[in-house]
Protein backbone atom coordinates (compact mmCIF):
# COMPACT_ATOMS: atom_id res chain seq x y z
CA UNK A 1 0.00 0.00 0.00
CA UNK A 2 1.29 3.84 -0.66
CA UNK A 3 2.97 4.68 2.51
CA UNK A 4 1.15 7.50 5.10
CA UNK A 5 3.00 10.16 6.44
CA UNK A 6 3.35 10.89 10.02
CA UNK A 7 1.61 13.03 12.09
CA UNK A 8 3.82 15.03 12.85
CA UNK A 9 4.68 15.40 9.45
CA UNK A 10 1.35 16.07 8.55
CA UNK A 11 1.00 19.19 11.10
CA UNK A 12 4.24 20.70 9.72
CA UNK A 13 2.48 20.43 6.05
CA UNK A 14 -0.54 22.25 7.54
CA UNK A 15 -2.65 19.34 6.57
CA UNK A 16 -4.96 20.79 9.15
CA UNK A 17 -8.54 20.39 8.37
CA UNK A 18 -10.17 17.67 6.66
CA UNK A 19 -10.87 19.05 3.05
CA UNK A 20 -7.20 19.34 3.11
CA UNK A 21 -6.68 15.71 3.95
CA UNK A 22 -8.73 14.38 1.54
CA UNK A 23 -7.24 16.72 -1.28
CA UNK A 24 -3.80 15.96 0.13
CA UNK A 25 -4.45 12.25 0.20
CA UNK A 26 -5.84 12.25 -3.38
CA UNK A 27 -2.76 14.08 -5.38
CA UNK A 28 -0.44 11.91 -3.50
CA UNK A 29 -2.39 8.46 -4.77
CA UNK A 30 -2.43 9.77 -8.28
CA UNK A 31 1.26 10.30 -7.81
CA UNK A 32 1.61 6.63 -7.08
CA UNK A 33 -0.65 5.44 -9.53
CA UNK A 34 1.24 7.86 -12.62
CA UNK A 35 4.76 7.10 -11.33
CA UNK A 36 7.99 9.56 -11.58
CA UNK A 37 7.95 9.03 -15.66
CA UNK A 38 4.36 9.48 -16.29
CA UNK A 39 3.98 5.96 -17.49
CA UNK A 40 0.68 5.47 -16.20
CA UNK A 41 -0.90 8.67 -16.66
CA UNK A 42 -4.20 7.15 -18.48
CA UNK A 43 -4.87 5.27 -15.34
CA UNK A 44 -8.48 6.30 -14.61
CA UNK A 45 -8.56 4.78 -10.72
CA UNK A 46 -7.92 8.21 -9.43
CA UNK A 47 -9.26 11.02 -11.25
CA UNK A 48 -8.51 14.25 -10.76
CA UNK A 49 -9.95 17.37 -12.14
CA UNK A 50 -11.01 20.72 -11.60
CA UNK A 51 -14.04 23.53 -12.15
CA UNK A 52 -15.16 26.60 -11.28
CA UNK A 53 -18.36 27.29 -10.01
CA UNK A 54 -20.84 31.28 -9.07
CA UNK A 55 -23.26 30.98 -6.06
CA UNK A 56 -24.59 34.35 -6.03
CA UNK A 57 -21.54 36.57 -6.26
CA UNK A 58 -19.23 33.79 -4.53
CA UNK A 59 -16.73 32.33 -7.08
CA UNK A 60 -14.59 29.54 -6.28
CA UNK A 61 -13.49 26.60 -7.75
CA UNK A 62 -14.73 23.26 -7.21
CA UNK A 63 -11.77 20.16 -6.99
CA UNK A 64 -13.36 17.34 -9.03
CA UNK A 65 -12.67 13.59 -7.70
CA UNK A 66 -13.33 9.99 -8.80
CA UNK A 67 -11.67 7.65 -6.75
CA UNK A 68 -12.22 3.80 -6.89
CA UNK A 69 -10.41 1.53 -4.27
CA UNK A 70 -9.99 -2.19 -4.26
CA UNK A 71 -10.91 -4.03 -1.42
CA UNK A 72 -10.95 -7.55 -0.33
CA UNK A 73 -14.57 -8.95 -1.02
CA UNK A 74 -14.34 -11.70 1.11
CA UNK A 75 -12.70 -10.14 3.97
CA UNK A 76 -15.40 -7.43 4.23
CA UNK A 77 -18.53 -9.86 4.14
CA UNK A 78 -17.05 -12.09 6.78
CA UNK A 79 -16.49 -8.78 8.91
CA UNK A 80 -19.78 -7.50 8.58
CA UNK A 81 -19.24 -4.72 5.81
CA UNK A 82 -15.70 -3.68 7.49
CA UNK A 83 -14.26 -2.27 3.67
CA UNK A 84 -11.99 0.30 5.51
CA UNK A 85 -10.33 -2.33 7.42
CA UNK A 86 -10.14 -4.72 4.17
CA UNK A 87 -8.66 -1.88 1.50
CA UNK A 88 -6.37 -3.78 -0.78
CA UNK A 89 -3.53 -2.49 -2.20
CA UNK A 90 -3.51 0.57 -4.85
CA UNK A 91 0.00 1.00 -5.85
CA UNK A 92 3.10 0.19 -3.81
CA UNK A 93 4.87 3.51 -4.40
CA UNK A 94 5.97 5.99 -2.38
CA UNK A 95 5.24 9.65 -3.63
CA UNK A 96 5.98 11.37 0.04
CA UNK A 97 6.42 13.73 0.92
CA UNK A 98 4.05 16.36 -1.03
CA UNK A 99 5.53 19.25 -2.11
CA UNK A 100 3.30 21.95 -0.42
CA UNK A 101 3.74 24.91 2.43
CA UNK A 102 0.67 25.75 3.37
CA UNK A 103 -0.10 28.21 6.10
CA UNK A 104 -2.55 27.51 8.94
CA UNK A 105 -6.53 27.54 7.59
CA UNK A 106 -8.84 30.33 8.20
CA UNK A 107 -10.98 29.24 11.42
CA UNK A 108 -9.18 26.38 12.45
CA UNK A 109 -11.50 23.40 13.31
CA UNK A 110 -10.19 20.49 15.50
CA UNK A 111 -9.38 17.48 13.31
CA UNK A 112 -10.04 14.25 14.55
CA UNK A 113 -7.82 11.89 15.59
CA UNK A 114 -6.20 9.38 13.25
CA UNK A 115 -7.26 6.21 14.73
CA UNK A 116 -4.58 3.47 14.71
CA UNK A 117 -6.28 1.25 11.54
CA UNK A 118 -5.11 4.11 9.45
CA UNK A 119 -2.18 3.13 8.33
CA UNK A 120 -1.46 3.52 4.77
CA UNK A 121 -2.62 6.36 2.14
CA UNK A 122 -5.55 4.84 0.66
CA UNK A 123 -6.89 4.34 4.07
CA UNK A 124 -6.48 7.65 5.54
CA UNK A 125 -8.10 8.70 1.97
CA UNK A 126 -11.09 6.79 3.06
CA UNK A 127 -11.26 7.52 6.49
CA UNK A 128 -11.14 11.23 5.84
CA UNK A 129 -13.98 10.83 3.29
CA UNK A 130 -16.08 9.12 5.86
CA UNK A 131 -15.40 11.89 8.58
CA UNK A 132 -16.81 14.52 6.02
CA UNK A 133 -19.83 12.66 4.73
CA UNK A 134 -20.77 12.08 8.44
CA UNK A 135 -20.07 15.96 9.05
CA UNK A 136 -22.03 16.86 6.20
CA UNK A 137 -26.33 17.39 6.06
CA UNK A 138 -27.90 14.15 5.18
CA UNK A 139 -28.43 14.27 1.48
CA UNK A 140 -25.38 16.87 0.58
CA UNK A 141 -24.19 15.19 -2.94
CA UNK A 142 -21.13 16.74 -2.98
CA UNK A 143 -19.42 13.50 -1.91
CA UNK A 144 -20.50 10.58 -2.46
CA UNK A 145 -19.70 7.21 -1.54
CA UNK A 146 -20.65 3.38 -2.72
CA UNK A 147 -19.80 0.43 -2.60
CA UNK A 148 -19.76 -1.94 -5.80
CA UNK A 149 -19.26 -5.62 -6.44
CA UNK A 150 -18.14 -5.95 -10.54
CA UNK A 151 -18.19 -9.13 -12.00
CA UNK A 152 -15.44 -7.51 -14.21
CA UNK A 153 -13.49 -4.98 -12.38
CA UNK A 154 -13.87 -6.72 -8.70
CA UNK A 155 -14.94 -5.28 -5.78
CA UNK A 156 -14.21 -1.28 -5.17
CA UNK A 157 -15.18 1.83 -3.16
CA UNK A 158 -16.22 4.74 -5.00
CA UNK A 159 -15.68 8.11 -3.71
CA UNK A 160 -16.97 10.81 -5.70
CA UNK A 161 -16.82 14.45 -4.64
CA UNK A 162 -17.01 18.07 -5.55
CA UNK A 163 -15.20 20.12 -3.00
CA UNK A 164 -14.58 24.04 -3.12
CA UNK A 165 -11.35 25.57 -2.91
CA UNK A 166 -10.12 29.47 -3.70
CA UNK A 167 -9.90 30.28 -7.17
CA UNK A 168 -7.87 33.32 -7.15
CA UNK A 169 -5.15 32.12 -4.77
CA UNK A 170 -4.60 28.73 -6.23
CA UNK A 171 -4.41 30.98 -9.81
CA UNK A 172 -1.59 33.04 -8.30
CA UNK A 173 0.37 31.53 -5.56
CA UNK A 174 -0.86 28.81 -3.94
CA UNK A 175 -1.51 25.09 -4.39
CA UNK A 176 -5.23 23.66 -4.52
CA UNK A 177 -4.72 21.96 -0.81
CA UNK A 178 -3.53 24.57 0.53
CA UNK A 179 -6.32 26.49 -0.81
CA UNK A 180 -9.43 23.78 0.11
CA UNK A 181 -12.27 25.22 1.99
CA UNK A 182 -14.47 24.37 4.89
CA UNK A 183 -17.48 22.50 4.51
CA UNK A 184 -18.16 22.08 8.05
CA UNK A 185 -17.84 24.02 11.28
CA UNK A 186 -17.00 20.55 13.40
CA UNK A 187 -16.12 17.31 11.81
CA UNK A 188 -18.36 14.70 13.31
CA UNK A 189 -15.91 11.15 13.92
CA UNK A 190 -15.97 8.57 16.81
CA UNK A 191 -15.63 9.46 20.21
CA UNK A 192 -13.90 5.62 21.24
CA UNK A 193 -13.01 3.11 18.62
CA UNK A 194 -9.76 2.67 15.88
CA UNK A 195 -11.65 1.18 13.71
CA UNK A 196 -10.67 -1.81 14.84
CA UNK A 197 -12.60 -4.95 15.05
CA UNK A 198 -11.83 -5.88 19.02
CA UNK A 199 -12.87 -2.22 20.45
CA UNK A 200 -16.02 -0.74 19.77
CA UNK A 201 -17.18 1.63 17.29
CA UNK A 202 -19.45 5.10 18.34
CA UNK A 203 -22.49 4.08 17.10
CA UNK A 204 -22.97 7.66 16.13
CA UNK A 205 -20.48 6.81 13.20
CA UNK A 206 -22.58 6.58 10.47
CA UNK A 207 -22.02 6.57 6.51
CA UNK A 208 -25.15 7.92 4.47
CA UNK A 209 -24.34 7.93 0.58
């Protein structure tokens, strides 16, 4: 699996809210997947594109994903419909460390802990994904996820999402991450639990597609 970066690491990056996590998490997977000579740049398991978008006199642009994740059929039916815990591997690279210098978002939120399960990129890209959906109004399409057993293409998680992020900056200075807005004023995660199967789960954890 592509490797995760530390904590630590993570803070210095100013990988500090969610929206960032997920963007982060995505550029560094289609890293892995494209490779350092581009050889694999038709790929389509992690798509990556971008749009702009006017809500009254708001303009901002909108990062466009389509992520699809293997994961182990069989392990996730005998474990009840655990697929974070069963993720199978995407690539085997190691894009770290992005190259971005972000400074500290605008109304810092608390991000939730990373539980101990997360251990590799594609899971933390999933995790994070599940923390916003469950922070986000019941019904909000702008991310999406679903699960999908292919006769043909085996059995995958699809995350599909439209997230905001500052046009003008990114235009000028900045990168897209380091751009990402908020969605949410509090990110809504597990009070107990590592998503692990001996320690319980919040029940309050819930995934609505």
């Amino acid at each position: 699996m592509v490797s995760l970066d530390s904590v630590q690491n993570l803070k210095a990056l100013k990988i500090d809210s969610i929206e960032r996590a997920i963007a982060y998490s995505a550029f560094l997977l289609r890293a892995a997947i494209v490779g350092t000579n581009n050889a694999n740049n038709t790929d389509s398991r992690v798509r990556i594109t971008t749009a702009t978008k006017q809500v009254d006199t708001d303009f901002f642009g909108e990062l466009v994903l389509e992520v699809s994740l293997p994961y182990s059929s069989y392990g996730m039916l005998r474990s009840g419909g655990d697929f974070l815990k069963n993720l199978l591997v995407l690539s085997t690279a190691n894009p770290n460390p992005l190259s971005v210098g972000c400074p500290v978002s605008d109304t810092p939120v608390l991000m939730p802990p990373r539980p101990v399960a997360v251990n590799s990129l594609e899971k933390f890209f999933l995790w994070s994904c599940l923390v916003l959906k469950n922070s986000l109004p019941l019904g909000d399409s702008r991310l999406t996820i679903s699960f999908l057993e292919e006769s043909g293409g085996g059995a995958i998680v699809k995350i599909a999402a439209r997230l905001p992020f500052n046009y003008s900056p990114w235009l000028t200075k900045q990168s897209i991450v380091c751009n990402m807005r908020r969605l949410v004023s509090a990110y809504a995660y597990p009070s107990e639990g590592t998503f692990d199967n001996d320690v319980p789960i919040d029940n309050e954890f819930l995934v609505a597609n």
